[in-house]
PDB file of N, CA and C in Angstrom:
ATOM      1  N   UNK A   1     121.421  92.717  75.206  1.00  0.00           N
ATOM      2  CA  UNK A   1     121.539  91.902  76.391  1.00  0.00           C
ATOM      3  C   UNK A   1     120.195  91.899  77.121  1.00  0.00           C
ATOM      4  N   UNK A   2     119.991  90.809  77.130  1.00  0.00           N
ATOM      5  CA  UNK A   2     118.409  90.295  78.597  1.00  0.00           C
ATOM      6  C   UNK A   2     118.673  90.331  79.620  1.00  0.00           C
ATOM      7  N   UNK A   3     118.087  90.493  80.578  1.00  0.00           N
ATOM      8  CA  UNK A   3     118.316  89.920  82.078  1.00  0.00           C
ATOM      9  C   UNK A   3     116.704  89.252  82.069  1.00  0.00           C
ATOM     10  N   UNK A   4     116.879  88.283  83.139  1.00  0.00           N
ATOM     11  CA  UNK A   4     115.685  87.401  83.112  1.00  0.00           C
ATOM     12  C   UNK A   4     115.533  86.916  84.631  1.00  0.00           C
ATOM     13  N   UNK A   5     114.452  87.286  85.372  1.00  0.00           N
ATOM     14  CA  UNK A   5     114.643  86.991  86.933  1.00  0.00           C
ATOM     15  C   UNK A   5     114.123  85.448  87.423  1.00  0.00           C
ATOM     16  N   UNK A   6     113.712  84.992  85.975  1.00  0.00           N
ATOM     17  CA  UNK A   6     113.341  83.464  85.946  1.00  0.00           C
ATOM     18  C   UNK A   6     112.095  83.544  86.985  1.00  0.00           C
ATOM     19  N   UNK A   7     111.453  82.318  87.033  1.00  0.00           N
ATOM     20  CA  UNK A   7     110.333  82.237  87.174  1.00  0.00           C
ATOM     21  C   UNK A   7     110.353  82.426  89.118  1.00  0.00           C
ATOM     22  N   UNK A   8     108.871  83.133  89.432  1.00  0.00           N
ATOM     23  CA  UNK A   8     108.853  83.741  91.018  1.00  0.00           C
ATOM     24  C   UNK A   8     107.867  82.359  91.364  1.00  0.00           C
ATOM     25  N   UNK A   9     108.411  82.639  92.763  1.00  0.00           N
ATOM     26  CA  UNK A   9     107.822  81.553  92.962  1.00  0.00           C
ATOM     27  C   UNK A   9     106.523  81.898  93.583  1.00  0.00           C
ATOM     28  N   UNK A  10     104.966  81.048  93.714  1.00  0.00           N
ATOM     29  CA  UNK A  10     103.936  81.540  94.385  1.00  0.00           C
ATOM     30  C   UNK A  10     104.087  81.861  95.761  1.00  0.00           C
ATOM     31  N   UNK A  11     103.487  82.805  95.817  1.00  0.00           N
ATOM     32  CA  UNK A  11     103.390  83.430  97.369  1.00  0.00           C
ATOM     33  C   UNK A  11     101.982  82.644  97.626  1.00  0.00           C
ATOM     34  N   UNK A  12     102.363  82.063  98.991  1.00  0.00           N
ATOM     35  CA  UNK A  12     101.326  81.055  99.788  1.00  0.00           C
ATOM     36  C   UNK A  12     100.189  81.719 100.037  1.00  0.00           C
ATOM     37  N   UNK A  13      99.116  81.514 100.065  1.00  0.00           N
ATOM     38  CA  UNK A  13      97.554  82.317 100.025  1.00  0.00           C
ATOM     39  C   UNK A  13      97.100  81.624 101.699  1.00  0.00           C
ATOM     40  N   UNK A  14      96.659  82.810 102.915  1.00  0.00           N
ATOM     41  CA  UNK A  14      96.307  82.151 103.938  1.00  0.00           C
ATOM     42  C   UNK A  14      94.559  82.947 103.930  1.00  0.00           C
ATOM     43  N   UNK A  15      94.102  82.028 104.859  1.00  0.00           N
ATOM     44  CA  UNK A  15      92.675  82.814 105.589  1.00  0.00           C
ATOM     45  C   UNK A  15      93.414  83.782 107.005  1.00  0.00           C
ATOM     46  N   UNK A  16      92.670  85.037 106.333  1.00  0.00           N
ATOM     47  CA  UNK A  16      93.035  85.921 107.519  1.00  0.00           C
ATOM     48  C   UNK A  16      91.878  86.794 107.735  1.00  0.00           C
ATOM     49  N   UNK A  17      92.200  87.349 109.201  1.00  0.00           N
ATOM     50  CA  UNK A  17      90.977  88.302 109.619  1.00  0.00           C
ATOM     51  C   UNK A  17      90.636  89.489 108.875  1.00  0.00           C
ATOM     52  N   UNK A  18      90.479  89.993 108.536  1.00  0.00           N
ATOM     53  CA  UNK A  18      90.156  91.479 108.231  1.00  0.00           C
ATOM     54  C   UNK A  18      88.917  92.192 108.944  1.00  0.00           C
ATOM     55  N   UNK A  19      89.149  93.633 108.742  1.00  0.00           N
ATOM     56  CA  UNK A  19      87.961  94.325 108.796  1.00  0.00           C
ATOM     57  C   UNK A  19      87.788  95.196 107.695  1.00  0.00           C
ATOM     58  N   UNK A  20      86.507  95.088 107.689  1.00  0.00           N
ATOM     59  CA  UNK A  20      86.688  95.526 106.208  1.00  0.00           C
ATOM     60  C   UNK A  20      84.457  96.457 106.436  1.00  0.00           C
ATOM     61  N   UNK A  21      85.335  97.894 105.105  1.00  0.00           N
ATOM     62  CA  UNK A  21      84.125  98.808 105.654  1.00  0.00           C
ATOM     63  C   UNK A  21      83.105  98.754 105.210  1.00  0.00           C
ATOM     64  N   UNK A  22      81.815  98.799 105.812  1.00  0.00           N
ATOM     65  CA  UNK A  22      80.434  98.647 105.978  1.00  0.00           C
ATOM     66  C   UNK A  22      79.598  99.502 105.154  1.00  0.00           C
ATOM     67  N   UNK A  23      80.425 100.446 104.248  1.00  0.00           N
ATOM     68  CA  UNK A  23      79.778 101.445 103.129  1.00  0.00           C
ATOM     69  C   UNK A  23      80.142 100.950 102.301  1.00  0.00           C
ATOM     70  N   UNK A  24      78.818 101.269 101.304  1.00  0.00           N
ATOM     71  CA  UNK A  24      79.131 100.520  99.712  1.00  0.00           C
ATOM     72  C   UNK A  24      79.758 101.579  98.696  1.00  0.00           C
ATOM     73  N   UNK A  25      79.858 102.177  99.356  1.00  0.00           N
ATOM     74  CA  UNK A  25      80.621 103.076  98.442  1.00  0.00           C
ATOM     75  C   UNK A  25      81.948 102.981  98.657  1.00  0.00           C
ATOM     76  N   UNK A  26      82.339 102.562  99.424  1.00  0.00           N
ATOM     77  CA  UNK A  26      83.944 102.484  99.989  1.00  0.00           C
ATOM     78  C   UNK A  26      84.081 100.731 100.080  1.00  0.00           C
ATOM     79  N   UNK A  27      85.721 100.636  99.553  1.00  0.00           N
ATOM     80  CA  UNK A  27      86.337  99.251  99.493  1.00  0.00           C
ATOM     81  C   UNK A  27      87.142  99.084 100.236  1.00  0.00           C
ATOM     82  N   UNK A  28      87.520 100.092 101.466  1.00  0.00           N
ATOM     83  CA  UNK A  28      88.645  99.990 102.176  1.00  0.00           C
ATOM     84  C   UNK A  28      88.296  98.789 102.956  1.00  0.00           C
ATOM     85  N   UNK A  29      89.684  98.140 103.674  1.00  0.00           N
ATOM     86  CA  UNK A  29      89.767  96.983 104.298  1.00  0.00           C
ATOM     87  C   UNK A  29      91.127  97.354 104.831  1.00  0.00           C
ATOM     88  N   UNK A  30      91.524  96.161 105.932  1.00  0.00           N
ATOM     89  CA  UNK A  30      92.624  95.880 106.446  1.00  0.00           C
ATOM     90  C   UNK A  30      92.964  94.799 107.292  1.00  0.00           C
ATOM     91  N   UNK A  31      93.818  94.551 107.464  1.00  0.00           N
ATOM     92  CA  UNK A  31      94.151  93.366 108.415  1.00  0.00           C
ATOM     93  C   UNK A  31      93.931  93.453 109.384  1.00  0.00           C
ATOM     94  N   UNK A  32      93.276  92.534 110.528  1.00  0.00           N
ATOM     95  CA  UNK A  32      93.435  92.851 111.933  1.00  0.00           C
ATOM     96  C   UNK A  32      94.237  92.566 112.289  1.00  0.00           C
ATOM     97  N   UNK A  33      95.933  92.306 112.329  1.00  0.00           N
ATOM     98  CA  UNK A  33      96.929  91.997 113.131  1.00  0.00           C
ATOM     99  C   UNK A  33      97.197  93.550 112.755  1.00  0.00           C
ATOM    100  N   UNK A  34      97.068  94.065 111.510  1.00  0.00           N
ATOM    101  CA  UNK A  34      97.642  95.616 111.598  1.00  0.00           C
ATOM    102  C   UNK A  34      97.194  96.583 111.923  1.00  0.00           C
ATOM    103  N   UNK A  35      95.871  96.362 112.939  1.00  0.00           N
ATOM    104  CA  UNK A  35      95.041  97.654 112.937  1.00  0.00           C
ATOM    105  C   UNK A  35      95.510  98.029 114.386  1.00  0.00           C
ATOM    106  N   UNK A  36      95.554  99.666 114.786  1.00  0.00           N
ATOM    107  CA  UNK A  36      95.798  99.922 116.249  1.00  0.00           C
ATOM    108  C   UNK A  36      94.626  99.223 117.158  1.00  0.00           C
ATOM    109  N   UNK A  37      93.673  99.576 116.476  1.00  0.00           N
ATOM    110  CA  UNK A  37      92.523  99.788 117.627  1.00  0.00           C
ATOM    111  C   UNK A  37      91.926  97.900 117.660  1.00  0.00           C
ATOM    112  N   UNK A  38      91.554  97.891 119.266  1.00  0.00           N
ATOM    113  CA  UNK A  38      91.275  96.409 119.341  1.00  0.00           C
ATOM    114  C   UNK A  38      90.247  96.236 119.019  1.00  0.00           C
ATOM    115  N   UNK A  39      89.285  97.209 119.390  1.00  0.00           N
ATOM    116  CA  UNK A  39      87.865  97.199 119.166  1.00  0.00           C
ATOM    117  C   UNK A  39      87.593  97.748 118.003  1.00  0.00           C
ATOM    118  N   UNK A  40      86.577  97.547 117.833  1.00  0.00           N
ATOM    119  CA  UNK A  40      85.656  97.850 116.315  1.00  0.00           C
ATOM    120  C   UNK A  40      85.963  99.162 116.198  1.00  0.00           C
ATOM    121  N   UNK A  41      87.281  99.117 114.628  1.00  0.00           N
ATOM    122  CA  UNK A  41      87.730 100.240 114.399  1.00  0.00           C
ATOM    123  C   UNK A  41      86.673 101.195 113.056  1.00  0.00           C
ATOM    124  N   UNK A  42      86.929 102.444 112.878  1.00  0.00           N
ATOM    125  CA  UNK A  42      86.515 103.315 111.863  1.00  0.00           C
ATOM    126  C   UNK A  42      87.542 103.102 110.959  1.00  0.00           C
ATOM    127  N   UNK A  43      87.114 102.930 109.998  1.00  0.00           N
ATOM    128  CA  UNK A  43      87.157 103.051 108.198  1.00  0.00           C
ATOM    129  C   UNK A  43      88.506 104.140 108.065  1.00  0.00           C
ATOM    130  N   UNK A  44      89.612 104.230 107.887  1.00  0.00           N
ATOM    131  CA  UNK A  44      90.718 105.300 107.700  1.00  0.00           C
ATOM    132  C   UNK A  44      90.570 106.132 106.087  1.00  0.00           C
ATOM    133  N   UNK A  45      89.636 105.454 105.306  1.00  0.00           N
ATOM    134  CA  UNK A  45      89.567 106.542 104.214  1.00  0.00           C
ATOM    135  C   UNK A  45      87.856 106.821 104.693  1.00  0.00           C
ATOM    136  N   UNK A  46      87.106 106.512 104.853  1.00  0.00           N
ATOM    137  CA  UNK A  46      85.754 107.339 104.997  1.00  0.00           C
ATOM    138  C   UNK A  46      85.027 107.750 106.553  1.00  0.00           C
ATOM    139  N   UNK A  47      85.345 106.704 107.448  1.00  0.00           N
ATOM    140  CA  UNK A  47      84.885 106.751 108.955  1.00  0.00           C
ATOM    141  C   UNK A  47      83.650 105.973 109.075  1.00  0.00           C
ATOM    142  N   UNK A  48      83.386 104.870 107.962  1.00  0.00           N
ATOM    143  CA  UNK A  48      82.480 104.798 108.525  1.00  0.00           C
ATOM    144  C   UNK A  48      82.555 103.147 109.189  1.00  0.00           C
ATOM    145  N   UNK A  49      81.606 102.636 109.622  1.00  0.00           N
ATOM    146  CA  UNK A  49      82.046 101.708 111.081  1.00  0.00           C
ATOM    147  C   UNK A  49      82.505 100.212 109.885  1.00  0.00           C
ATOM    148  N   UNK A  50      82.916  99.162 110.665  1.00  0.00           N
ATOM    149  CA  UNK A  50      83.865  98.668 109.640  1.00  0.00           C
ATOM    150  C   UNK A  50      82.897  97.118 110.620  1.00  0.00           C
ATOM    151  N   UNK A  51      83.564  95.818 110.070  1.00  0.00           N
ATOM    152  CA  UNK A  51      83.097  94.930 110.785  1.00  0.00           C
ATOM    153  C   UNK A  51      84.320  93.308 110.134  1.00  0.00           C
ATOM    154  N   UNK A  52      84.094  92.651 110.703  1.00  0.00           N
ATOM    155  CA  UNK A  52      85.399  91.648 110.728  1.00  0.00           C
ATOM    156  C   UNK A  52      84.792  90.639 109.407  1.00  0.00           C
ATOM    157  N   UNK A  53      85.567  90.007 108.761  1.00  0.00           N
ATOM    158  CA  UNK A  53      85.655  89.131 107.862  1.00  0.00           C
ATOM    159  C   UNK A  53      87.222  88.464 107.796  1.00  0.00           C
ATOM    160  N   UNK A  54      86.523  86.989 106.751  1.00  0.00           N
ATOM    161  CA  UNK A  54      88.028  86.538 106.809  1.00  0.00           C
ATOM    162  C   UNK A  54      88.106  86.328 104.936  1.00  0.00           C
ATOM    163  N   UNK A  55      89.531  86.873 104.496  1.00  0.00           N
ATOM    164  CA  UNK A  55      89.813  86.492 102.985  1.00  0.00           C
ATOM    165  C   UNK A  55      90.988  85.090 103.057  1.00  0.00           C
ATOM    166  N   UNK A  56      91.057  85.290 102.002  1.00  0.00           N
ATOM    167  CA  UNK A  56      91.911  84.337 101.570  1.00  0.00           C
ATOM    168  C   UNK A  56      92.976  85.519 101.220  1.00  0.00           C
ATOM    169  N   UNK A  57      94.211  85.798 101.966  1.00  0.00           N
ATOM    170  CA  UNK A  57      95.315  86.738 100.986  1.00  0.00           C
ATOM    171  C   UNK A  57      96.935  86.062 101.523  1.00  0.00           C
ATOM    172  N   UNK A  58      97.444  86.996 100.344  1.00  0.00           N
ATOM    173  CA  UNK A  58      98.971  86.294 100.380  1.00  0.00           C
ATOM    174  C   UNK A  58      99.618  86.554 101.655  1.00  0.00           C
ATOM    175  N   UNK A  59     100.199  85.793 102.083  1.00  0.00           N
ATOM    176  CA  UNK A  59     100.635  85.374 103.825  1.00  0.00           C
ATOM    177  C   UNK A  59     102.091  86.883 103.790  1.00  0.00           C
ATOM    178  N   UNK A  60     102.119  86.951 104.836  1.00  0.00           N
ATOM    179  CA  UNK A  60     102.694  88.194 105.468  1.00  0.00           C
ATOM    180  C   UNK A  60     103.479  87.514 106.759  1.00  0.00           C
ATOM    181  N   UNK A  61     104.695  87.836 106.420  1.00  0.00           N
ATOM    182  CA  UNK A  61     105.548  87.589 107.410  1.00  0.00           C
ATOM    183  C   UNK A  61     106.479  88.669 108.241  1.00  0.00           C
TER     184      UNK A  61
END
């Protein structure tokens, strides 16, 4: 017996803010609707200072 969840449908791709961290050694990023801090937050895996960009990612509701 199969089970088959048939085809998903695309998840919509938006431009959103991020901040995202300023060391090249580190890839961390995050959303700015999810971050506490309003102001220019620190990096949560390294500390180091982070700065705003916008991606293209799958929309969040």
């Amino acid at each position: 017996m199969s089970f088959s969840r048939g085809p998903k449908e695309p998840v919509p791709e938006v431009e959103t803010n991020v901040w995202a961290c300023t060391s090249e050694e580190c890839n961390g990023w995050m959303r700015e609707s999810f971050s506490f801090q309003q102001e220019e937050p620190h990096c949560p895996l390294c500390q180091s200072s982070m700065t705003q960009e916008v991606r293209v990612l799958p929309e969040v509701k």
